[in-house]
Protein backbone atom coordinates (compact mmCIF):
# COMPACT_ATOMS: atom_id res chain seq x y z
CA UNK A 1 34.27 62.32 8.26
CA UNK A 2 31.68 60.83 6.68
CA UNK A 3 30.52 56.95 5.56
CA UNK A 4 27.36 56.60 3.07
CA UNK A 5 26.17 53.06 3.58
CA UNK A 6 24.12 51.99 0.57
CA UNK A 7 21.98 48.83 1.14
CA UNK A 8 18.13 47.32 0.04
CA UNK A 9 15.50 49.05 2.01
CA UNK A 10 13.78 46.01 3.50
CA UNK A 11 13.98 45.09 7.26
CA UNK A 12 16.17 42.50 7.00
CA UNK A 13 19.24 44.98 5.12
CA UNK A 14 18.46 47.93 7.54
CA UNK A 15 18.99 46.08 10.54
CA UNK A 16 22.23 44.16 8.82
CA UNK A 17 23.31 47.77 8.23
CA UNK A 18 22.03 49.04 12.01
CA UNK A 19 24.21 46.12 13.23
CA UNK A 20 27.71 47.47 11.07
CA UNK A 21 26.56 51.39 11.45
CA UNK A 22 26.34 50.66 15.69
CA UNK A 23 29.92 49.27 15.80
CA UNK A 24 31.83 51.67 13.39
CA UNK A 25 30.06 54.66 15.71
CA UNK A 26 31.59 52.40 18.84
CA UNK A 27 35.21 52.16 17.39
CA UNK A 28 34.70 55.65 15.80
CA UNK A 29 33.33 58.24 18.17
CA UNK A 30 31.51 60.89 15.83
CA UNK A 31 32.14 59.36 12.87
CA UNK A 32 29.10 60.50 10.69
CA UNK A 33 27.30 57.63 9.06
CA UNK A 34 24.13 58.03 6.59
CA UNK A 35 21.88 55.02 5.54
CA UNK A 36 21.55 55.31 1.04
CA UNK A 37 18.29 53.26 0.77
CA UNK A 38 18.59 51.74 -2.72
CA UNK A 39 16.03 49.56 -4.77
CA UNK A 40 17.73 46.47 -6.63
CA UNK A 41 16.22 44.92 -9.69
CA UNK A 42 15.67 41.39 -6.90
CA UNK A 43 12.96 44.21 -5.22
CA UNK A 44 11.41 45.68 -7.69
CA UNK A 45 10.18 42.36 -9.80
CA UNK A 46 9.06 40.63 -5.96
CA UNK A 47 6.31 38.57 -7.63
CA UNK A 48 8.22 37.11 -10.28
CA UNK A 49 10.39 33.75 -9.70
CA UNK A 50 13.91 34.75 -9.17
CA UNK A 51 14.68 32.32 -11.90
CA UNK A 52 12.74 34.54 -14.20
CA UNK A 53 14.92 37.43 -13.50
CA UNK A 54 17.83 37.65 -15.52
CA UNK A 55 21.45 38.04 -14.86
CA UNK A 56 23.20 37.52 -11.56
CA UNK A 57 23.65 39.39 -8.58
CA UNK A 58 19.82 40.57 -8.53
CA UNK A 59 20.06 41.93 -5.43
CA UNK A 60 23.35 43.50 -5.75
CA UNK A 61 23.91 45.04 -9.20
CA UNK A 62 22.90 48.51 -8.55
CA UNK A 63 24.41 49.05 -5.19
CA UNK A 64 27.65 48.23 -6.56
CA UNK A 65 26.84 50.84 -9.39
CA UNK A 66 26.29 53.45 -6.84
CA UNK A 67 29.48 52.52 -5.19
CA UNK A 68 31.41 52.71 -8.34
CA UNK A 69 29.81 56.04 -8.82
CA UNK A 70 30.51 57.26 -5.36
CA UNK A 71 26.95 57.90 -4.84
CA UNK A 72 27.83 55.69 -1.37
CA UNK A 73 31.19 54.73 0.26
CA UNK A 74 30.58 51.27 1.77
CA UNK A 75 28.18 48.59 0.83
CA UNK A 76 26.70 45.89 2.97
CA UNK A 77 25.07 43.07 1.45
CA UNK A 78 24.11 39.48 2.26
CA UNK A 79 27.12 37.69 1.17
CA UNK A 80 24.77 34.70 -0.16
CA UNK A 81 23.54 37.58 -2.90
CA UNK A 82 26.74 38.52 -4.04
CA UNK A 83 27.83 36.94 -7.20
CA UNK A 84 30.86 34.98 -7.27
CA UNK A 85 32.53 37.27 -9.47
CA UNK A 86 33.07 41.06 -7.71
CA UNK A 87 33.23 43.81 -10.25
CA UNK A 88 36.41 45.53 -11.39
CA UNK A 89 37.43 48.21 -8.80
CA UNK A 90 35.79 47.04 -6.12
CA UNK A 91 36.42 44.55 -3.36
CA UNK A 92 34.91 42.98 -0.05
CA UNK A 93 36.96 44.36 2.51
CA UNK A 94 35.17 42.73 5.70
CA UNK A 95 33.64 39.81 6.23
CA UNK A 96 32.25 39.86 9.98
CA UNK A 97 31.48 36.89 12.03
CA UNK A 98 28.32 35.05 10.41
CA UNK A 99 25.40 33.81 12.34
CA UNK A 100 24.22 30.28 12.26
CA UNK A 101 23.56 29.52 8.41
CA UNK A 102 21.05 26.72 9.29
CA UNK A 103 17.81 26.78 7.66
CA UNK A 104 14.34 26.47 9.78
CA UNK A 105 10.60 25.56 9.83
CA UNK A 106 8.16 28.02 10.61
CA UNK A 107 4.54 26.14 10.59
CA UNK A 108 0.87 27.04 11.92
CA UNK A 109 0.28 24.67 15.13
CA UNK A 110 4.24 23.86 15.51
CA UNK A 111 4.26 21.15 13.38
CA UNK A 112 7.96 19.76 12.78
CA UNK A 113 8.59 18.87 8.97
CA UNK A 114 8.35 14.87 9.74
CA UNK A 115 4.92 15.66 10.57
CA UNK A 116 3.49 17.68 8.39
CA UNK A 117 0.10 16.16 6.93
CA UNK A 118 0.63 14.75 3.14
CA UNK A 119 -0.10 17.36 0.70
CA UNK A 120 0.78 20.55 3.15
CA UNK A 121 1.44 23.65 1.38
CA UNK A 122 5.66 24.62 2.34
CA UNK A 123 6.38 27.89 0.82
CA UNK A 124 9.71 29.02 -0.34
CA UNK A 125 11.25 31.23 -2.71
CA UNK A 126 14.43 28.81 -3.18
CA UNK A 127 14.88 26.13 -5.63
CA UNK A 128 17.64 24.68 -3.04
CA UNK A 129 14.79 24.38 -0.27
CA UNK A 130 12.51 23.11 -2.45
CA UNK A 131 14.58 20.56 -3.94
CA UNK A 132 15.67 19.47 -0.74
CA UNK A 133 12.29 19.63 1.00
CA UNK A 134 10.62 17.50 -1.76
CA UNK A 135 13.51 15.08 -1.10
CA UNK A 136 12.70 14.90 2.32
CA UNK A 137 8.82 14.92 1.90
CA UNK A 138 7.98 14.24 -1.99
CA UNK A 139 4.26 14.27 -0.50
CA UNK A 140 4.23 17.74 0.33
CA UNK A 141 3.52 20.58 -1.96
CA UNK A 142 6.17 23.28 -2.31
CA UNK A 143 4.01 26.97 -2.54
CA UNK A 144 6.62 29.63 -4.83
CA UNK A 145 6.73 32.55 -2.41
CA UNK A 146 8.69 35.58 -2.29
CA UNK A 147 9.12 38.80 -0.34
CA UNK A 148 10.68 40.12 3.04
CA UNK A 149 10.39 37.67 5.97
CA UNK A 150 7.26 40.04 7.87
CA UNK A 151 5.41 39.23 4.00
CA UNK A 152 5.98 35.65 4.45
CA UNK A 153 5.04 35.09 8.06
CA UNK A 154 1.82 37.24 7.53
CA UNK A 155 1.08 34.67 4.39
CA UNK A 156 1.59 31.99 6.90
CA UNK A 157 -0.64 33.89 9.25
CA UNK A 158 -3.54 33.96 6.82
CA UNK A 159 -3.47 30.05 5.81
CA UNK A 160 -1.85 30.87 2.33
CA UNK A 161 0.71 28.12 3.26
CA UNK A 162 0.84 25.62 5.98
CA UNK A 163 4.50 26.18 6.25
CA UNK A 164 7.75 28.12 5.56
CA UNK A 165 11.42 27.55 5.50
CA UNK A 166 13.40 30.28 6.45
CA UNK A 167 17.16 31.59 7.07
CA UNK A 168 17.66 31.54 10.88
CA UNK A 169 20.24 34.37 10.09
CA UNK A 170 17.11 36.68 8.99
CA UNK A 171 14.73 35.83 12.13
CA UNK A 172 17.42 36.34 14.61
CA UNK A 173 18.52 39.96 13.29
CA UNK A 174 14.83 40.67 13.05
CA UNK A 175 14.03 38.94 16.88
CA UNK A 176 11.88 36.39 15.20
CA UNK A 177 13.07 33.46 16.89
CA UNK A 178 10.07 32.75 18.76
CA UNK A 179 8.63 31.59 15.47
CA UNK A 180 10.54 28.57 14.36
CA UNK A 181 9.31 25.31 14.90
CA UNK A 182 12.26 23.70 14.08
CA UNK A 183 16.13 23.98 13.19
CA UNK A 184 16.80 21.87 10.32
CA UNK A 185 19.93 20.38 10.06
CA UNK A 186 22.60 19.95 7.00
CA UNK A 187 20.94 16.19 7.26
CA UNK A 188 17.86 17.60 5.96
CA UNK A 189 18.52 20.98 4.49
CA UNK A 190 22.00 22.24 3.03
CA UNK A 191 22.20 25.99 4.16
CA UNK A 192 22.94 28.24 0.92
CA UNK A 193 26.79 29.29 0.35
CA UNK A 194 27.81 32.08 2.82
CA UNK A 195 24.20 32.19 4.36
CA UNK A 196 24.49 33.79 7.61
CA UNK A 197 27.19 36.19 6.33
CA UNK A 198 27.60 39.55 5.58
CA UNK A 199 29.85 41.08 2.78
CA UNK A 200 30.92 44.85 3.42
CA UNK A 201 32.38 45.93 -0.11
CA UNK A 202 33.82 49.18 -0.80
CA UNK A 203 36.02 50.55 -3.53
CA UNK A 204 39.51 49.45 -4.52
CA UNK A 205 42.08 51.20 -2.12
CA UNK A 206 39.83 53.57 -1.08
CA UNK A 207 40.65 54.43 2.77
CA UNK A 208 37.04 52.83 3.86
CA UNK A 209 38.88 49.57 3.68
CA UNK A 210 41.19 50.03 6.22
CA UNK A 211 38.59 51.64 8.95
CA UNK A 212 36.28 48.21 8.17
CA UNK A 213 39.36 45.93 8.33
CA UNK A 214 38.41 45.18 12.27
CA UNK A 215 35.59 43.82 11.58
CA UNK A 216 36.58 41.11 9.32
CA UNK A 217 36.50 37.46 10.60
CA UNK A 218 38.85 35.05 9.89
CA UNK A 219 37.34 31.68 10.18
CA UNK A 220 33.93 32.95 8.69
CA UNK A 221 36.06 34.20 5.80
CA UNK A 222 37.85 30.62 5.03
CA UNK A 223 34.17 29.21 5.58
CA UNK A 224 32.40 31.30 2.53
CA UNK A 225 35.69 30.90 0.61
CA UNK A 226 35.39 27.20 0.47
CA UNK A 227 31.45 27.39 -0.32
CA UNK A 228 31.88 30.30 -3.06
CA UNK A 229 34.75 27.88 -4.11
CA UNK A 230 32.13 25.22 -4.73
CA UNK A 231 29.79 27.33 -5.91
CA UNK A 232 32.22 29.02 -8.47
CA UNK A 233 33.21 25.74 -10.00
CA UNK A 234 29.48 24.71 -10.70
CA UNK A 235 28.89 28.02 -12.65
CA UNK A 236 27.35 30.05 -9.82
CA UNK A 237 23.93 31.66 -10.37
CA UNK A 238 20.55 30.08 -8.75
CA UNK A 239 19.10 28.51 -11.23
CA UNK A 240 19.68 25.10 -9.50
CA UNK A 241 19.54 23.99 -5.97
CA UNK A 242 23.14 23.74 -4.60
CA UNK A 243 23.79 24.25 -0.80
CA UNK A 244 27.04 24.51 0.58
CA UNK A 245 28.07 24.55 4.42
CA UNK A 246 32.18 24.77 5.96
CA UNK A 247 33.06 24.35 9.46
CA UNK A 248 36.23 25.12 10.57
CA UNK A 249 37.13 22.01 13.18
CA UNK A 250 40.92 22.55 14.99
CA UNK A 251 43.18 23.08 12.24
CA UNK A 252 41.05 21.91 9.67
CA UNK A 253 37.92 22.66 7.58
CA UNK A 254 34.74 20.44 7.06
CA UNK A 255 32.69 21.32 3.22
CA UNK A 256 29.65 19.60 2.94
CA UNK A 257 27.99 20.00 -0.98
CA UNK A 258 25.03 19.27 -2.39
CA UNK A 259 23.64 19.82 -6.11
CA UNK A 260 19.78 18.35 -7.18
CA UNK A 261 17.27 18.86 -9.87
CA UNK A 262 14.75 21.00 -9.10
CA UNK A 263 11.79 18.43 -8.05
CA UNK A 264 14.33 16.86 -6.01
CA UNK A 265 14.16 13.54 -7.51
CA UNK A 266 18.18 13.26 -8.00
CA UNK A 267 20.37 14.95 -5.31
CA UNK A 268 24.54 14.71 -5.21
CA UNK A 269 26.16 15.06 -1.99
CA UNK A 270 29.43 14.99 -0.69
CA UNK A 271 32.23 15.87 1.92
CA UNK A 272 35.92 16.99 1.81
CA UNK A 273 38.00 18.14 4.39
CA UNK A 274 41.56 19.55 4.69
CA UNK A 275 43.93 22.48 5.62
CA UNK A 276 41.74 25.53 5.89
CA UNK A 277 44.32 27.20 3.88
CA UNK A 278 43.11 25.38 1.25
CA UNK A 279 39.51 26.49 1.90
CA UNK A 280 38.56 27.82 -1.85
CA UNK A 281 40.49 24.91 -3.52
CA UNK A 282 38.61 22.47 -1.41
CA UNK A 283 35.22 23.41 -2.66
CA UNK A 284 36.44 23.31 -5.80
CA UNK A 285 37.87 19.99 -5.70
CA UNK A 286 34.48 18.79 -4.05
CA UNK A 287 32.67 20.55 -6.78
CA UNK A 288 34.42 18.51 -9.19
CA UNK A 289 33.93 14.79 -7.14
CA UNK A 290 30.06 15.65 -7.69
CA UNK A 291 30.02 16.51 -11.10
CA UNK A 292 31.78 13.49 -12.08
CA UNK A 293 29.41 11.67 -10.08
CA UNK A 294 26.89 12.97 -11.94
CA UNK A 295 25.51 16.24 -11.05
CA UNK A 296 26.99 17.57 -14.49
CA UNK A 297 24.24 16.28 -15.85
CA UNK A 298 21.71 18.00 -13.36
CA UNK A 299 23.41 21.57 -14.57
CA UNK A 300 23.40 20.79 -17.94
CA UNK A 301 19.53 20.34 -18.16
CA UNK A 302 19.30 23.73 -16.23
CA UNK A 303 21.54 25.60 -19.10
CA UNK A 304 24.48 25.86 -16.19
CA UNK A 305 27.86 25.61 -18.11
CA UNK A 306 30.57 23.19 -16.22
């Protein structure tokens, strides 16, 4: 038998995909498995803001096209690209264990973010980072950058920025760890919903499902329900900073929320906790605590409908 894989082309998706294609070949013994390298709108337009670009799912849209069309059998994305909404006739049908979802500093000289000179150059492709970093540090100077993670540490490199802030997720997979600086915690930086987290979608009862099903983790499942929860009750999209991060503690889960403007001069935050049973309702019910705290007013000015 054989699985087509479809997936983006850059480092980061191959090895996500190296990762799921060297444990199906472990619990399947000569299972065939071919890598479909496909370009997404997100790769093609990599100098333009991602605000720019319209529609959702950027990074996304045509892999699940070539999965409805059978051109592939099994997709794996990052789960944080994946719109909140899955398409008719398909479905995520594992969810493996995530890696850490923090955020980190990468900087020339290892300079932590507390001491980074006034005026330093941080460069980011995320309006959640950026809202959060200015926050933090409204004397820095947040740098627009976009691209694979080798692009941005060879900007760094050349002095085009003073400093980045990355997934840790994407360095570890890519043995990059000896770069950070620093680990940034929720405290400082709000990971983005289901960062860390890989979605492996495949059609509607098609018998792909099944042979994925060991994969699938429970707890990191409950954890991206409650955040896409959140995130699904704001309107989705990322056109405006919100972070999201779930822990699952004993018999319980932990969602931590946060909404801002894009300068970071207003930020909303907020906690729930309860049954992790309850995971999506949870972040919906936070979702709605912020907005009538006042972060409705934050989406409306960035055309978000709540």
């Amino acid at each position: 038998m054989m699985i087509r894989i479809g997936t983006r082309g850059s480092a980061l998706a191959l090895a996500q995909v190296g990762w799921v294609k060297q444990k199906l070949g472990e619990r399947y013994p000569g299972l065939k498995i071919e890598t479909v390298t496909i370009k997404t709108s997100g790769d093609r337009f990599l100098n333009t803001p991602i605000k720019a670009i319209a529609g959702k799912g950027i990074f996304v849209k045509e892999i699940e096209e070539a999965l409805l069309g059978s051109e592939i059998d099994l997709a794996v994305h990052s789960m944080k690209d994946l719109p909140t909404e899955i398409p008719s006739g398909l479905v995520i049908g594992a969810i493996p264990e995530r890696e850490d979802p923090s955020d980190v500093l990468v900087s020339t000289r290892q300079i932590p973010l507390k001491d980074l000179p006034s005026g330093a150059r941080v460069g980011t492709g995320s309006l959640r980072r950026r809202a959060q970093v200015l926050y933090y540090r409204p004397d820095l100077v947040v740098h627009p950058i976009r691209g694979n993670i080798d692009s941005r540490l060879r900007k760094l490199d050349r002095g085009e920025v003073d400093a980045l802030i990355l997934a840790l997720a994407g360095l570890k997979r890519l043995g990059c760890e000896s770069r950070i600086t620093e680990y940034l915690g929720p405290e400082v930086s709000v990971s983005a919903v289901a960062q860390g987290a890989l979605a492996l979608e495949c059609r509607e009862g098609d018998p792909v499902a099944a042979q994925i099903g060991f994969l699938h983790h429970r707890f990191t499942a409950l954890e991206v329900a409650a955040e896409r929860g959140f995130l699904k009750r704001l309107g989705g999209g990322c056109h405006i900073p919100v972070g999201a991060r779930a822990w699952i503690e004993k018999d319980q889960i932990r969602i931590l929320g946060m909404v801002a403007d894009v300068d970071g001069r207003k930020m909303f935050r907020g906690e729930i906790r309860g049954s992790f049973e309850e995971a999506e309702n949870l972040g919906r019910e936070l979702a709605e605590r912020l907005l009538k705290e006042g972060a409705d007013r934050v989406l409306d000015v960035g055309g978000q409908k709540v």
